[in-house]
N, C-alpha and C. Protein backbone atom coordinates (compact mmCIF):
# COMPACT_ATOMS: atom_id res chain seq x y z
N UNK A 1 55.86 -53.03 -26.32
CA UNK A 1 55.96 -54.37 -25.78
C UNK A 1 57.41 -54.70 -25.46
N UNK A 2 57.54 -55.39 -24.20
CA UNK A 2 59.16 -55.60 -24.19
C UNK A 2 59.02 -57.25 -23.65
N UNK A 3 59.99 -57.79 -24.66
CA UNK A 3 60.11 -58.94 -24.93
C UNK A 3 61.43 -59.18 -24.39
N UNK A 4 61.66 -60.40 -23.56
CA UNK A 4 62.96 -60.89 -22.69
C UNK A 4 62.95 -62.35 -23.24
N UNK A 5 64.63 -62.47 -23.63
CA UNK A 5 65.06 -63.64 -23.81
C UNK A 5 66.19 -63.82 -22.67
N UNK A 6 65.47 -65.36 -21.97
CA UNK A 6 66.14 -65.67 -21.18
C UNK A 6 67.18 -67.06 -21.53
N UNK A 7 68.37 -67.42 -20.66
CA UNK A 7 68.81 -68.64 -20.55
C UNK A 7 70.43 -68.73 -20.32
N UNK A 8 70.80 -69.98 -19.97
CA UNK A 8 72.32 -70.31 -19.67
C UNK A 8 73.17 -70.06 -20.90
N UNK A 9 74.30 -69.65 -20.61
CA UNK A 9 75.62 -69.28 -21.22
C UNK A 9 75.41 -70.44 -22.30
N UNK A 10 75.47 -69.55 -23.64
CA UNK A 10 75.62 -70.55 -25.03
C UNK A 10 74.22 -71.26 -25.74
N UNK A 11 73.34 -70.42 -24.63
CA UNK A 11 72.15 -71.01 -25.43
C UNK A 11 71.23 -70.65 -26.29
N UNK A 12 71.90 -69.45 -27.07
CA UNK A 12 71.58 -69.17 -28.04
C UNK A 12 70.46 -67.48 -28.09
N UNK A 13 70.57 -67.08 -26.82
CA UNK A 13 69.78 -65.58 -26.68
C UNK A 13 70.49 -64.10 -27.01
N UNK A 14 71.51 -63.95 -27.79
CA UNK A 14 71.66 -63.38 -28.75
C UNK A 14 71.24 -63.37 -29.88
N UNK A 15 71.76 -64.40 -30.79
CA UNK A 15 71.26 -65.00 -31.55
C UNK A 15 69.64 -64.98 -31.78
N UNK A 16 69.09 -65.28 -31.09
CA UNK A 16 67.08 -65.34 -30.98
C UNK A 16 67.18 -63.70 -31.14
N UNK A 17 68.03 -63.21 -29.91
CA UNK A 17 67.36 -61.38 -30.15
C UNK A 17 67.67 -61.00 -31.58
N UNK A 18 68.49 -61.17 -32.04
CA UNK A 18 68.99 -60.43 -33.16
C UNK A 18 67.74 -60.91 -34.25
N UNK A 19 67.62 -62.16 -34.77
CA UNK A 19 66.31 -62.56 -35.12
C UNK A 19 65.21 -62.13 -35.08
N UNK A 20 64.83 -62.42 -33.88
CA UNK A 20 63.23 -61.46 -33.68
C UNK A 20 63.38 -59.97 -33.72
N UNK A 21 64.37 -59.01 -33.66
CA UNK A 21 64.57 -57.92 -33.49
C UNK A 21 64.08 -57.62 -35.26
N UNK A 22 64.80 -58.37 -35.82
CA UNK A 22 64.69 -57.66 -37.51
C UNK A 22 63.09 -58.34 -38.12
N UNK A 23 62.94 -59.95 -37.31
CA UNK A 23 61.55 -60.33 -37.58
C UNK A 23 60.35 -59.40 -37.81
N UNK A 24 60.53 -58.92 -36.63
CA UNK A 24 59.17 -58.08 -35.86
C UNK A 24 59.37 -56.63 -35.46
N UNK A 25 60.86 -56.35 -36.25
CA UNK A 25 61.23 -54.93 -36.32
C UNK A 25 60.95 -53.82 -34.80
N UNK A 26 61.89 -55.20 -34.01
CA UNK A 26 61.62 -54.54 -32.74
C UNK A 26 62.80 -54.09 -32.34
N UNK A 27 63.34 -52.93 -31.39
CA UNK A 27 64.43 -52.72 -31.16
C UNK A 27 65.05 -53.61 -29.68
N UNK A 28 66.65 -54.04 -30.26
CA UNK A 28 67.48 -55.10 -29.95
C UNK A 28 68.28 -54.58 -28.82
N UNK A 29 68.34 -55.17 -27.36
CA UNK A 29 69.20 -54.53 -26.32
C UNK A 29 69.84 -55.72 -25.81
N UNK A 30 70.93 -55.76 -26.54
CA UNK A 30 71.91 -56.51 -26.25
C UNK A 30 72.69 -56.33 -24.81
N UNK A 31 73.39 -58.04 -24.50
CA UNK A 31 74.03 -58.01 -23.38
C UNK A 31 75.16 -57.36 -23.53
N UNK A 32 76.09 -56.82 -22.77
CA UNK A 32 77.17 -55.85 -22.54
C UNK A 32 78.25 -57.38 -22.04
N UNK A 33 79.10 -57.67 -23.21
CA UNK A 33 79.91 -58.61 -22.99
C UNK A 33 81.05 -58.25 -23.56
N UNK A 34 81.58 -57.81 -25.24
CA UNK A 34 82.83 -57.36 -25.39
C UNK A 34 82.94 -56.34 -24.91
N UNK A 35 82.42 -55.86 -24.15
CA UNK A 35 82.70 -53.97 -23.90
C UNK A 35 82.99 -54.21 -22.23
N UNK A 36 82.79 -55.65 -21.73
CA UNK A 36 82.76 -55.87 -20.21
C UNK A 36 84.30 -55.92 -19.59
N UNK A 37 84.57 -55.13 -18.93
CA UNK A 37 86.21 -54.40 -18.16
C UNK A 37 86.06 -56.16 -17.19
N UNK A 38 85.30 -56.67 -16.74
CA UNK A 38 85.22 -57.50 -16.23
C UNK A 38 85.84 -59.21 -16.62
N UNK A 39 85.09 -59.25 -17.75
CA UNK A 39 84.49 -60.30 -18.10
C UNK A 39 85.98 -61.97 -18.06
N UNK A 40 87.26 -60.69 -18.48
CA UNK A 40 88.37 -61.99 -18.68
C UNK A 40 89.38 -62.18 -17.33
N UNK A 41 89.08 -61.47 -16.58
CA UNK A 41 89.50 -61.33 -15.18
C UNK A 41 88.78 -62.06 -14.47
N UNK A 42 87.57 -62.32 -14.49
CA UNK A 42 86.23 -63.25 -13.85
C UNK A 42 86.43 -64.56 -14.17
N UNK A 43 87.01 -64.89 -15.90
CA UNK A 43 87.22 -66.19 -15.76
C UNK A 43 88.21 -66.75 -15.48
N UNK A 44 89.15 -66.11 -15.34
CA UNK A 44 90.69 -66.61 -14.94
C UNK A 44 90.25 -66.17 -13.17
N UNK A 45 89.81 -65.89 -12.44
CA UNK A 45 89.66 -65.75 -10.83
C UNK A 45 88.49 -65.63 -10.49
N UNK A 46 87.49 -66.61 -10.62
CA UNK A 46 86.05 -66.17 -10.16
C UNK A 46 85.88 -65.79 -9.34
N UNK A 47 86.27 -66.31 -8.21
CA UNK A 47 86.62 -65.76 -6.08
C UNK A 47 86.35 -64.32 -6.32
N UNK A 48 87.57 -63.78 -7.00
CA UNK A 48 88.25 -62.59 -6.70
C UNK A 48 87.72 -61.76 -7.25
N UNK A 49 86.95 -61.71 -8.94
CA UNK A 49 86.54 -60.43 -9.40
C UNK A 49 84.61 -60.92 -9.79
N UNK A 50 83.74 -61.89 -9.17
CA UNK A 50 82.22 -62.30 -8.91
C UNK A 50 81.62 -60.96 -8.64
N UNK A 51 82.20 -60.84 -7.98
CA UNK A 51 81.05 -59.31 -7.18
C UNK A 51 81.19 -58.23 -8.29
N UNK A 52 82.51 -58.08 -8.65
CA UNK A 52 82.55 -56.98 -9.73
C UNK A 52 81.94 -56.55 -10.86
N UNK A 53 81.91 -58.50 -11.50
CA UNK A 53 81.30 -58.63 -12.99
C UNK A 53 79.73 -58.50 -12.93
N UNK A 54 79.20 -58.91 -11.10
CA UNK A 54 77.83 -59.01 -11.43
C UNK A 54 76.99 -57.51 -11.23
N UNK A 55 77.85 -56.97 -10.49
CA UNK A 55 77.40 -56.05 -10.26
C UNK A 55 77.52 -54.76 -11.93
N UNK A 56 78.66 -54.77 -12.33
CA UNK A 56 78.72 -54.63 -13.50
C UNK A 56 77.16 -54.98 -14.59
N UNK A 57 77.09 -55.95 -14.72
CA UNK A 57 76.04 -56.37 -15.38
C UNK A 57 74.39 -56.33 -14.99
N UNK A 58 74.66 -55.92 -13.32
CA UNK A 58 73.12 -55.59 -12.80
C UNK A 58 72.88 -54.15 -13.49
N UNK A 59 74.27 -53.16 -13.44
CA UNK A 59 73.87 -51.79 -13.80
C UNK A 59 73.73 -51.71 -15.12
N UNK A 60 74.31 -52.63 -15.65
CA UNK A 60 74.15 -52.38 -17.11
C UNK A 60 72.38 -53.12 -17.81
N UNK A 61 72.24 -54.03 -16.86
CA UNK A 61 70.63 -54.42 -17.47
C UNK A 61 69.88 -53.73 -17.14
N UNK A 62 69.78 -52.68 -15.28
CA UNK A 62 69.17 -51.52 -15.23
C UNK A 62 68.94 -50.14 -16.28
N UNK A 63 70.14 -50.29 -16.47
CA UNK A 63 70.43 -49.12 -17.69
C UNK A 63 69.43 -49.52 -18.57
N UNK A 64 69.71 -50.72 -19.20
CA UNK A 64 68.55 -50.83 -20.09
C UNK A 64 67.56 -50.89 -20.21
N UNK A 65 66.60 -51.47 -18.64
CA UNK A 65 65.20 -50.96 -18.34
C UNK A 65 65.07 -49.78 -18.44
N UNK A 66 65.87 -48.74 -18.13
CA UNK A 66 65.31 -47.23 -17.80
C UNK A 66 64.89 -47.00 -19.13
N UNK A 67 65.89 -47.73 -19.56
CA UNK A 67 65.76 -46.97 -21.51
C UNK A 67 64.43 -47.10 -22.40
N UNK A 68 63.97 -48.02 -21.77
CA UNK A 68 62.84 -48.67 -22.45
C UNK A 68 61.53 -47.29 -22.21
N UNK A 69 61.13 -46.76 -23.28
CA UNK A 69 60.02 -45.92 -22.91
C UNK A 69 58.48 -46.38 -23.27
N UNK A 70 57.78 -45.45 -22.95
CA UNK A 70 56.16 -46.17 -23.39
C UNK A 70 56.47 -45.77 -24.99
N UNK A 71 55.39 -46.97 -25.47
CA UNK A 71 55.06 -47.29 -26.81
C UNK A 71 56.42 -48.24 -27.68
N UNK A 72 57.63 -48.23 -27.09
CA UNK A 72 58.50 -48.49 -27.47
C UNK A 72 58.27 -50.41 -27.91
N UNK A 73 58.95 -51.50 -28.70
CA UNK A 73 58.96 -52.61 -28.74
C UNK A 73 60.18 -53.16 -28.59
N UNK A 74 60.15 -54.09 -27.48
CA UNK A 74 61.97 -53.99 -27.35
C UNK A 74 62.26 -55.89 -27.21
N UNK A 75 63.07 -56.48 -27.60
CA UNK A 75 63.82 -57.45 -27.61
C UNK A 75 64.91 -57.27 -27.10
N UNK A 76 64.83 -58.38 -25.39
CA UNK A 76 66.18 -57.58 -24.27
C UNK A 76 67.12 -59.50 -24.50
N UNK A 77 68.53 -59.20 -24.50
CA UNK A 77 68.82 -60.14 -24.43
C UNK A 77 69.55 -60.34 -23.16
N UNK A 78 68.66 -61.55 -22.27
CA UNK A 78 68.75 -61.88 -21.03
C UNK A 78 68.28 -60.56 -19.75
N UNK A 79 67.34 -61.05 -18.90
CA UNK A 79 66.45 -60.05 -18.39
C UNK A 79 68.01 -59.90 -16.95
N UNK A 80 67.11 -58.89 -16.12
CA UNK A 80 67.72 -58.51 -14.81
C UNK A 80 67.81 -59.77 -13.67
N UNK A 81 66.71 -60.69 -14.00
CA UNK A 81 66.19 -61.38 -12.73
C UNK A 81 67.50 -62.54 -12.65
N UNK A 82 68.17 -62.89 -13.83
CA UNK A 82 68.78 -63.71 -14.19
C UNK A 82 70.00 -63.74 -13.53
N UNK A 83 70.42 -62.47 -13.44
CA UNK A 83 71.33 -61.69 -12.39
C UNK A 83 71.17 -62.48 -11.00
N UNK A 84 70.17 -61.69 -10.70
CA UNK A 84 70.23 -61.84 -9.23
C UNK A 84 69.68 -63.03 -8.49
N UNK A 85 68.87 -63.55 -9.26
CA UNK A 85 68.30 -65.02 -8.89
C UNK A 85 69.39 -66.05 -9.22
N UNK A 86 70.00 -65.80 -10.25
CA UNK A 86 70.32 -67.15 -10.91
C UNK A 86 72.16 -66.87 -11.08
N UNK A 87 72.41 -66.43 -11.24
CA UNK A 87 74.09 -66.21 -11.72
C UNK A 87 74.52 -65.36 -9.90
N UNK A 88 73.98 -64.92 -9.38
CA UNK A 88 74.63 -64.18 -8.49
C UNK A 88 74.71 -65.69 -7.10
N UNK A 89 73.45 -65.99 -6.77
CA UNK A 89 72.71 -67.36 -5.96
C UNK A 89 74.03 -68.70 -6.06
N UNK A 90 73.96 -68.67 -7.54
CA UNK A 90 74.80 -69.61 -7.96
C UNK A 90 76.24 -69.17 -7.26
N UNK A 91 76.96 -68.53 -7.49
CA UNK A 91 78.58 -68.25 -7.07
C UNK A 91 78.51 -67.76 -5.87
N UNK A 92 77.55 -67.61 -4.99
CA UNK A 92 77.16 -67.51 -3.22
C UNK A 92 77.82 -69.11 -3.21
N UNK A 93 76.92 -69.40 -3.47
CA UNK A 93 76.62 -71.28 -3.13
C UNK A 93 77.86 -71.80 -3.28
N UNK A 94 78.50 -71.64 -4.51
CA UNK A 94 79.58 -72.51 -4.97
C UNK A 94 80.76 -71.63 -4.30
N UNK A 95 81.03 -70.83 -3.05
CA UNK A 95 81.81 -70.36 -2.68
C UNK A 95 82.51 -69.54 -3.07
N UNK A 96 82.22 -68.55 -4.55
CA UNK A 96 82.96 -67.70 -5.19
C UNK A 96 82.56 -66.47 -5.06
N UNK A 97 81.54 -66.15 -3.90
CA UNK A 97 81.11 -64.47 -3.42
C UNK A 97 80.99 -64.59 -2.31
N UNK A 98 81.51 -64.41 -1.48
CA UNK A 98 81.10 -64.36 0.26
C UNK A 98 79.96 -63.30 0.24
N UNK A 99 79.44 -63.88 1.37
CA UNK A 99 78.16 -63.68 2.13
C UNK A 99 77.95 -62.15 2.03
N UNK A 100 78.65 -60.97 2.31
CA UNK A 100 78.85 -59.61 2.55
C UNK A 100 78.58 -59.26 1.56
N UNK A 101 79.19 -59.80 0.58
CA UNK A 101 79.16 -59.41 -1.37
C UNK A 101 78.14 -59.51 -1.75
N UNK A 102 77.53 -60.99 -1.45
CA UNK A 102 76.24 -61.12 -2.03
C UNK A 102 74.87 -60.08 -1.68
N UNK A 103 75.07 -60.20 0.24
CA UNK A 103 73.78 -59.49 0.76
C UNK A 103 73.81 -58.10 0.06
N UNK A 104 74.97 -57.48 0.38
CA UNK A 104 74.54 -56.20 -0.59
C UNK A 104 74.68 -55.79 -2.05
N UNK A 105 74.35 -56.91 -2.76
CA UNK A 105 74.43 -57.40 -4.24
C UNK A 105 72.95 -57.36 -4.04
N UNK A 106 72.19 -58.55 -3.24
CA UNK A 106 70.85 -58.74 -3.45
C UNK A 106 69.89 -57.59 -3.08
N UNK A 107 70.81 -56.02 -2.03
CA UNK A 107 69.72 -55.60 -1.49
C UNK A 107 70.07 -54.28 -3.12
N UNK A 108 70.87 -54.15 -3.40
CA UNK A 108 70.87 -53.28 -4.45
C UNK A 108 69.87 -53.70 -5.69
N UNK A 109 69.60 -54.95 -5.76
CA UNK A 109 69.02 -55.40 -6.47
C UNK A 109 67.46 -55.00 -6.41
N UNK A 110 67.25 -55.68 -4.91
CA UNK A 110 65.58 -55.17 -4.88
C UNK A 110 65.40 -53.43 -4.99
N UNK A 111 66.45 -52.89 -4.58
CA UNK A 111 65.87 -51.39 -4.91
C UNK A 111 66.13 -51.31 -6.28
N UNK A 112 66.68 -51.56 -7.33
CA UNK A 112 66.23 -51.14 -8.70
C UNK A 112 65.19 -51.91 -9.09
N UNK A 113 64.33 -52.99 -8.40
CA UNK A 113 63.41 -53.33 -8.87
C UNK A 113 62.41 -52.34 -8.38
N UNK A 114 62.30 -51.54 -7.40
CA UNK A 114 61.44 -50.85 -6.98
C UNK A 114 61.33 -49.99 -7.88
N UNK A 115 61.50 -49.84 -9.25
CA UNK A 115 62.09 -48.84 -10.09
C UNK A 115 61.54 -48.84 -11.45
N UNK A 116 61.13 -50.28 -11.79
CA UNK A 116 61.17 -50.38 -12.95
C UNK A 116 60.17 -52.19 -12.88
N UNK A 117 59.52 -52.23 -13.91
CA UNK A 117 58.13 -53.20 -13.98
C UNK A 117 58.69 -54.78 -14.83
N UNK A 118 58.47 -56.00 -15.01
CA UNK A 118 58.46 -57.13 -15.27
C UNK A 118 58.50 -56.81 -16.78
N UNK A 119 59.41 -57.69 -17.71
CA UNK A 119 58.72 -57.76 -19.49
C UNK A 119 57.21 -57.75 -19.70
N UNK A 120 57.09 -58.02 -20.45
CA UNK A 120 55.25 -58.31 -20.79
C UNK A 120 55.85 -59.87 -21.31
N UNK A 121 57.04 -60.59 -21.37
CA UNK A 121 57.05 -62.13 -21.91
C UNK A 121 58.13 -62.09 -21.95
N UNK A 122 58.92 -63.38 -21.06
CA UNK A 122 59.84 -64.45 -21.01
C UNK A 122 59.74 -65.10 -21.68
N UNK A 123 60.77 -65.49 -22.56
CA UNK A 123 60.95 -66.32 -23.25
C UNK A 123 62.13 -67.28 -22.68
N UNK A 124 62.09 -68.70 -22.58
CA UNK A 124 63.14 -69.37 -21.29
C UNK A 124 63.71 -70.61 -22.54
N UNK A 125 65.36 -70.13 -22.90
CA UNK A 125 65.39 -71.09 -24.03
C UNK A 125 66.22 -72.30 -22.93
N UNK A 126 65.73 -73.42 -23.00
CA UNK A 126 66.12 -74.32 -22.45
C UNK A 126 67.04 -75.29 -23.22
N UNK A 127 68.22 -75.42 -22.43
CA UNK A 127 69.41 -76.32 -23.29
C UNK A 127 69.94 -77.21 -22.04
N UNK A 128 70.33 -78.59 -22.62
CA UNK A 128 71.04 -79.37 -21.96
C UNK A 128 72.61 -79.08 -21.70
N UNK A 129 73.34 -79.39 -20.67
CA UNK A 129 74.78 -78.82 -20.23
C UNK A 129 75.49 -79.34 -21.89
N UNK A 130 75.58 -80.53 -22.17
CA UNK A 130 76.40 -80.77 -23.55
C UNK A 130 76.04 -80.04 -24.65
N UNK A 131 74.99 -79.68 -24.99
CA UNK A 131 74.54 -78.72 -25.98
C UNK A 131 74.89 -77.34 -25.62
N UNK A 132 75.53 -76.90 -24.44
CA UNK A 132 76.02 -75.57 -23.96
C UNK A 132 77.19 -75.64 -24.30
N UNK A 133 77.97 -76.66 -23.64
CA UNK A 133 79.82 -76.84 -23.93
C UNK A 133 79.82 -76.34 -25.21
N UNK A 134 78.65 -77.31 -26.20
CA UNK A 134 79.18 -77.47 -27.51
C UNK A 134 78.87 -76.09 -28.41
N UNK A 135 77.89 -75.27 -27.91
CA UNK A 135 78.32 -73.74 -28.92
C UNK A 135 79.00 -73.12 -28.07
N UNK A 136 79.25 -72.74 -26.93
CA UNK A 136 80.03 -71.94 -26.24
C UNK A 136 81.84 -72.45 -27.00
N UNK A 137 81.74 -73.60 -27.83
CA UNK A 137 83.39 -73.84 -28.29
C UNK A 137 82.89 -73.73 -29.10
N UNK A 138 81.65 -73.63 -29.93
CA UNK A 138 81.65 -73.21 -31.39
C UNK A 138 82.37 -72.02 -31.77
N UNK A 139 81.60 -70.96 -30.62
CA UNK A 139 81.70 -69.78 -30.62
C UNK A 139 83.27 -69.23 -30.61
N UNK A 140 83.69 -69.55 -29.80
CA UNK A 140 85.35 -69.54 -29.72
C UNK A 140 85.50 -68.37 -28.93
N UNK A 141 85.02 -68.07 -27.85
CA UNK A 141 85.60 -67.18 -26.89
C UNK A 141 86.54 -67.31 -26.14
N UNK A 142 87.56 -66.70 -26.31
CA UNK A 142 89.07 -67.31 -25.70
C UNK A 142 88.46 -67.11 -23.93
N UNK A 143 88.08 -66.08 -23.17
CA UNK A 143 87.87 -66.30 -21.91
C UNK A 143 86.88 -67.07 -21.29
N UNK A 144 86.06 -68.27 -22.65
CA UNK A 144 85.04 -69.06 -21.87
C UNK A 144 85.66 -70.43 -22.00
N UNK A 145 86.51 -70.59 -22.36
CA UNK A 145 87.40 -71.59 -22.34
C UNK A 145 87.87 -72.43 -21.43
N UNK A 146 87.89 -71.28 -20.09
CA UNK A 146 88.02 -72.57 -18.68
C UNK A 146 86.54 -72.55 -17.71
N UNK A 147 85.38 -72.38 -18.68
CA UNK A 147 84.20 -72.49 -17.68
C UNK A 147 84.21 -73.74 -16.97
N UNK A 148 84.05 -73.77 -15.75
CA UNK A 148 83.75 -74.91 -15.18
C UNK A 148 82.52 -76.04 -15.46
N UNK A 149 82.17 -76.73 -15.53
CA UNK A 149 80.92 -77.76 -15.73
C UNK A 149 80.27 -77.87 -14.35
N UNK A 150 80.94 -78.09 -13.41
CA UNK A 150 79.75 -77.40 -12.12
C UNK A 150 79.04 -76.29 -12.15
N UNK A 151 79.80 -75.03 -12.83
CA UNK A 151 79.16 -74.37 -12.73
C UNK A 151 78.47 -74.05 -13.65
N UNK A 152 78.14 -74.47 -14.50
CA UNK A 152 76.92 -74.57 -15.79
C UNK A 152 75.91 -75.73 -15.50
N UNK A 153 76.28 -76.39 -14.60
CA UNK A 153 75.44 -77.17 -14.47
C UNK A 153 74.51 -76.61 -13.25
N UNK A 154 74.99 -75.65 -12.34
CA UNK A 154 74.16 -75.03 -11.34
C UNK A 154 73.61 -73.94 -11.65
N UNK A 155 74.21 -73.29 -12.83
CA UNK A 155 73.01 -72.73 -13.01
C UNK A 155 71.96 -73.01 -14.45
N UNK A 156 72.00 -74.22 -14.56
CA UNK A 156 71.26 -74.81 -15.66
C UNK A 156 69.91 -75.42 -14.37
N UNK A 157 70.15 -75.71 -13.33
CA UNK A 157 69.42 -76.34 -12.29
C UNK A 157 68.23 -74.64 -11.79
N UNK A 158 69.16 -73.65 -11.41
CA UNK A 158 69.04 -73.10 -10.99
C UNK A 158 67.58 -71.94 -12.03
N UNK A 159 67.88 -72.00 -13.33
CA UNK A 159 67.21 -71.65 -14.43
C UNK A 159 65.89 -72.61 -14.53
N UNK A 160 65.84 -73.66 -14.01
CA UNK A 160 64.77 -74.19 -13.68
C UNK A 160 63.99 -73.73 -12.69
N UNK A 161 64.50 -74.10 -11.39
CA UNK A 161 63.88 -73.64 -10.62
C UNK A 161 62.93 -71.81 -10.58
N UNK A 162 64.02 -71.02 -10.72
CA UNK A 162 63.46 -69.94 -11.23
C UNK A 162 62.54 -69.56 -12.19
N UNK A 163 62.25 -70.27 -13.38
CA UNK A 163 61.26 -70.19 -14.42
C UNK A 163 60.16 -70.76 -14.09
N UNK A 164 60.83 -71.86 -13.39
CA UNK A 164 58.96 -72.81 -12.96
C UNK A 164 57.95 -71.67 -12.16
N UNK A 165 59.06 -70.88 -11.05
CA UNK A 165 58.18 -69.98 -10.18
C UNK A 165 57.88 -68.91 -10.96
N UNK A 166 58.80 -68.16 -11.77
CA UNK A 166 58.47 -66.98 -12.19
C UNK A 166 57.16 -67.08 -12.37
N UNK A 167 56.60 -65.71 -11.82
CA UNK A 167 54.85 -65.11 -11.75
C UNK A 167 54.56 -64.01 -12.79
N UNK A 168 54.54 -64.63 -13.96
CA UNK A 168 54.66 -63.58 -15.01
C UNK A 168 53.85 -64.17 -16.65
N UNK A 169 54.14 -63.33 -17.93
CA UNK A 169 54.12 -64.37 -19.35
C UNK A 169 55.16 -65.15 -19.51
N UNK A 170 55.24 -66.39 -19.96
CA UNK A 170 56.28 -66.80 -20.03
C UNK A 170 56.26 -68.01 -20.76
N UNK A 171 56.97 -68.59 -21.78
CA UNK A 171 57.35 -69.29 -23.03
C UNK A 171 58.98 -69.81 -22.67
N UNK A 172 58.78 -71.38 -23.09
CA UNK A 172 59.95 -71.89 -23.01
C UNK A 172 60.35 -72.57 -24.82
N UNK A 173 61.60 -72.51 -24.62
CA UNK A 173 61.56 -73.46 -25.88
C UNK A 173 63.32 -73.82 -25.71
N UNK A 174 63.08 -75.63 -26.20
CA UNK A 174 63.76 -76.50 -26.15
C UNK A 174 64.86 -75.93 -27.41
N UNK A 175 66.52 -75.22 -26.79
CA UNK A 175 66.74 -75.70 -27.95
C UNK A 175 67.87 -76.17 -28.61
N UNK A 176 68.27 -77.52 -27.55
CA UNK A 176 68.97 -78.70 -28.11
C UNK A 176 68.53 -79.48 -29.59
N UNK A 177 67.03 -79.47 -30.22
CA UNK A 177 66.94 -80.04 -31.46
C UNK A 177 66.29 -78.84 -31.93
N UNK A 178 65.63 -77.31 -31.95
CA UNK A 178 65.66 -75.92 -32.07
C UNK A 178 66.80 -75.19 -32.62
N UNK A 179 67.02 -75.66 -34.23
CA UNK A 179 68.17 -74.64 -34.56
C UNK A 179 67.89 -73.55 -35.52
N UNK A 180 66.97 -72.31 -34.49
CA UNK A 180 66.75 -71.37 -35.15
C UNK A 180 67.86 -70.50 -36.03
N UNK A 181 68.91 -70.84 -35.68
CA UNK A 181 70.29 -69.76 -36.31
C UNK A 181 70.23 -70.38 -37.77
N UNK A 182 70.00 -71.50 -38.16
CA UNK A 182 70.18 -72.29 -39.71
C UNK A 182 69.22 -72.93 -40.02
N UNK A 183 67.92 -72.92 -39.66
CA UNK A 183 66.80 -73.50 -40.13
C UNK A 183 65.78 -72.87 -40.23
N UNK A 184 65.40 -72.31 -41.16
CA UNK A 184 64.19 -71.44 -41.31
C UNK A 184 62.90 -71.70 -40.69
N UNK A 185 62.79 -73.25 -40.71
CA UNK A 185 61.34 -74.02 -40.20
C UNK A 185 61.45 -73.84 -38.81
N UNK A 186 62.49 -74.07 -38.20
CA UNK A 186 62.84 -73.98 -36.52
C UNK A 186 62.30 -72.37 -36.13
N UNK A 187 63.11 -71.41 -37.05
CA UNK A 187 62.65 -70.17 -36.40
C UNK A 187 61.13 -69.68 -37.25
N UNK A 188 60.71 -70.50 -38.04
CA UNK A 188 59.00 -70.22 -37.93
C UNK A 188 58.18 -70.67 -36.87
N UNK A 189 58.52 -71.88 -36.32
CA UNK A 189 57.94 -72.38 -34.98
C UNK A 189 57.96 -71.67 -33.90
N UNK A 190 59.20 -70.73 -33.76
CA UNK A 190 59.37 -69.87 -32.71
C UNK A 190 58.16 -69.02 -33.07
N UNK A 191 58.45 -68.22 -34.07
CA UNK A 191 57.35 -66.68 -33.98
C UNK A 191 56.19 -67.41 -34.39
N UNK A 192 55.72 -68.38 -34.88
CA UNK A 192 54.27 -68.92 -34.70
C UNK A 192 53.68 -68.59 -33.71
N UNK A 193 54.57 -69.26 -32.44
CA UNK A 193 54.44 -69.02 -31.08
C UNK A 193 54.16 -67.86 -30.81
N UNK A 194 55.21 -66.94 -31.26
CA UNK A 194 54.99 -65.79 -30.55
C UNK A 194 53.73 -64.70 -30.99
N UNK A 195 53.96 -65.10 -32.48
CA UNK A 195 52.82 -64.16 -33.00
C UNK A 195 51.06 -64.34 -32.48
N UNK A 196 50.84 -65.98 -31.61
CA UNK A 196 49.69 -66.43 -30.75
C UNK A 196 49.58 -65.15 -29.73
N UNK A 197 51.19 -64.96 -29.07
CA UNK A 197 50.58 -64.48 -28.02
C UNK A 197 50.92 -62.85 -28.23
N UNK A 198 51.62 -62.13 -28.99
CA UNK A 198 51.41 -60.90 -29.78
C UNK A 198 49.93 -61.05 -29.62
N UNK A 199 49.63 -61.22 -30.61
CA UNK A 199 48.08 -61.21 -31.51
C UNK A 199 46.99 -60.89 -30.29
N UNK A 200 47.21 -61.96 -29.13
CA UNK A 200 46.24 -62.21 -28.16
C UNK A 200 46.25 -60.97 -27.16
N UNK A 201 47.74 -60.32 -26.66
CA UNK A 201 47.79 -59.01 -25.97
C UNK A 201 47.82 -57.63 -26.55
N UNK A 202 47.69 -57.93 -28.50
CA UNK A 202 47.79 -56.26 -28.54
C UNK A 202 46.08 -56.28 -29.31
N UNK A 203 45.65 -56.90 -29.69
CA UNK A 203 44.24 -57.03 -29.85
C UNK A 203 42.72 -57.90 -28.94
């Protein structure tokens, strides 16, 4: 079974993977962020190094589909689609990837989808922009420090739109008053959930 946690910067889908990973003793495929050659160059010049970081991060979430074999149970933190629908769409729009960058960003994209199949369940953790600011400074990442608020706010818009359509399984959960990281009751509500729809697709 491969299980995808989706959502905007700071909203807690590490955190959930690492959780359900030891919950349900599933194996954990984390996002590629301290190891990213990208990542502090992107926030000090978005213009200039967009195409680099995303593309960076398309190959690296491919990588991790391939990895996934049959029988395997996997907890992915943040899927592929997120990429290219939602974080790539976004910095087209807001003028930080020209047009050239993007088109052949998006067409590389559909050919590794030709490649590799949907989770069996989205999970879409939904957070308000102030509840993002506020762990992304919990957290203390010196290069998320000059995120813009436009641009968390477009793709907090944009994470909507995309989830409403997604044609797939899919589970949302609120979690501005959801504090699975320090509340035991919060993260029983989660796998309640999940164990409904476990239960319902492997029996």
């Amino acid at each position: 079974m491969h299980i995808a946690i989706a959502g905007n910067i700071g909203c807690g889908k590490t955190t959930l993977t690492r959780l359900l990973a030891e919950h349900y003793r599933f194996e954990p495929l984390y996002e590629s962020v301290e190891n990213n050659p990208y990542i502090y160059d992107f926030y000090s010049d978005m213009k200039r190094w967009s195409f680099q970081l995303q593309v960076f991060f398309l190959n690296s979430r491919f990588s991790d589909l391939l990895s996934i074999k049959p029988g395997m149970n996997v907890i992915q933190d943040r899927t592929i689609f997120e990429d290219a629908r939602i974080f790539a769409p976004n910095l087209h729009d807001m003028g930080l990837m020209d047009s050239r960058d993007f088109e052949n960003y998006s067409s590389l994209f559909e050919r590794m989808m030709s490649l590799v199949k949907n989770p069996d369940l989205v999970i879409y953790l939904r957070s308000s922009v102030p509840n993002l600011v506020a762990q992304i400074q919990k957290r203390g990442r010196e290069y998320e420090n000059t995120i813009r608020l436009d641009y968390l706010n477009g793709l907090n818009q944009r994470y909507e739109d995309w989830f409403e359509g997604y044609d797939g399984e899919k589970i949302v959960i609120s979690v501005d008053d959801c504090h699975f990281d320090s509340k035991p009751e919060d993260l029983k509500r989660v796998t309640d959930t999940l164990d409904r729809y476990i239960f319902k697709n492997r029996f």
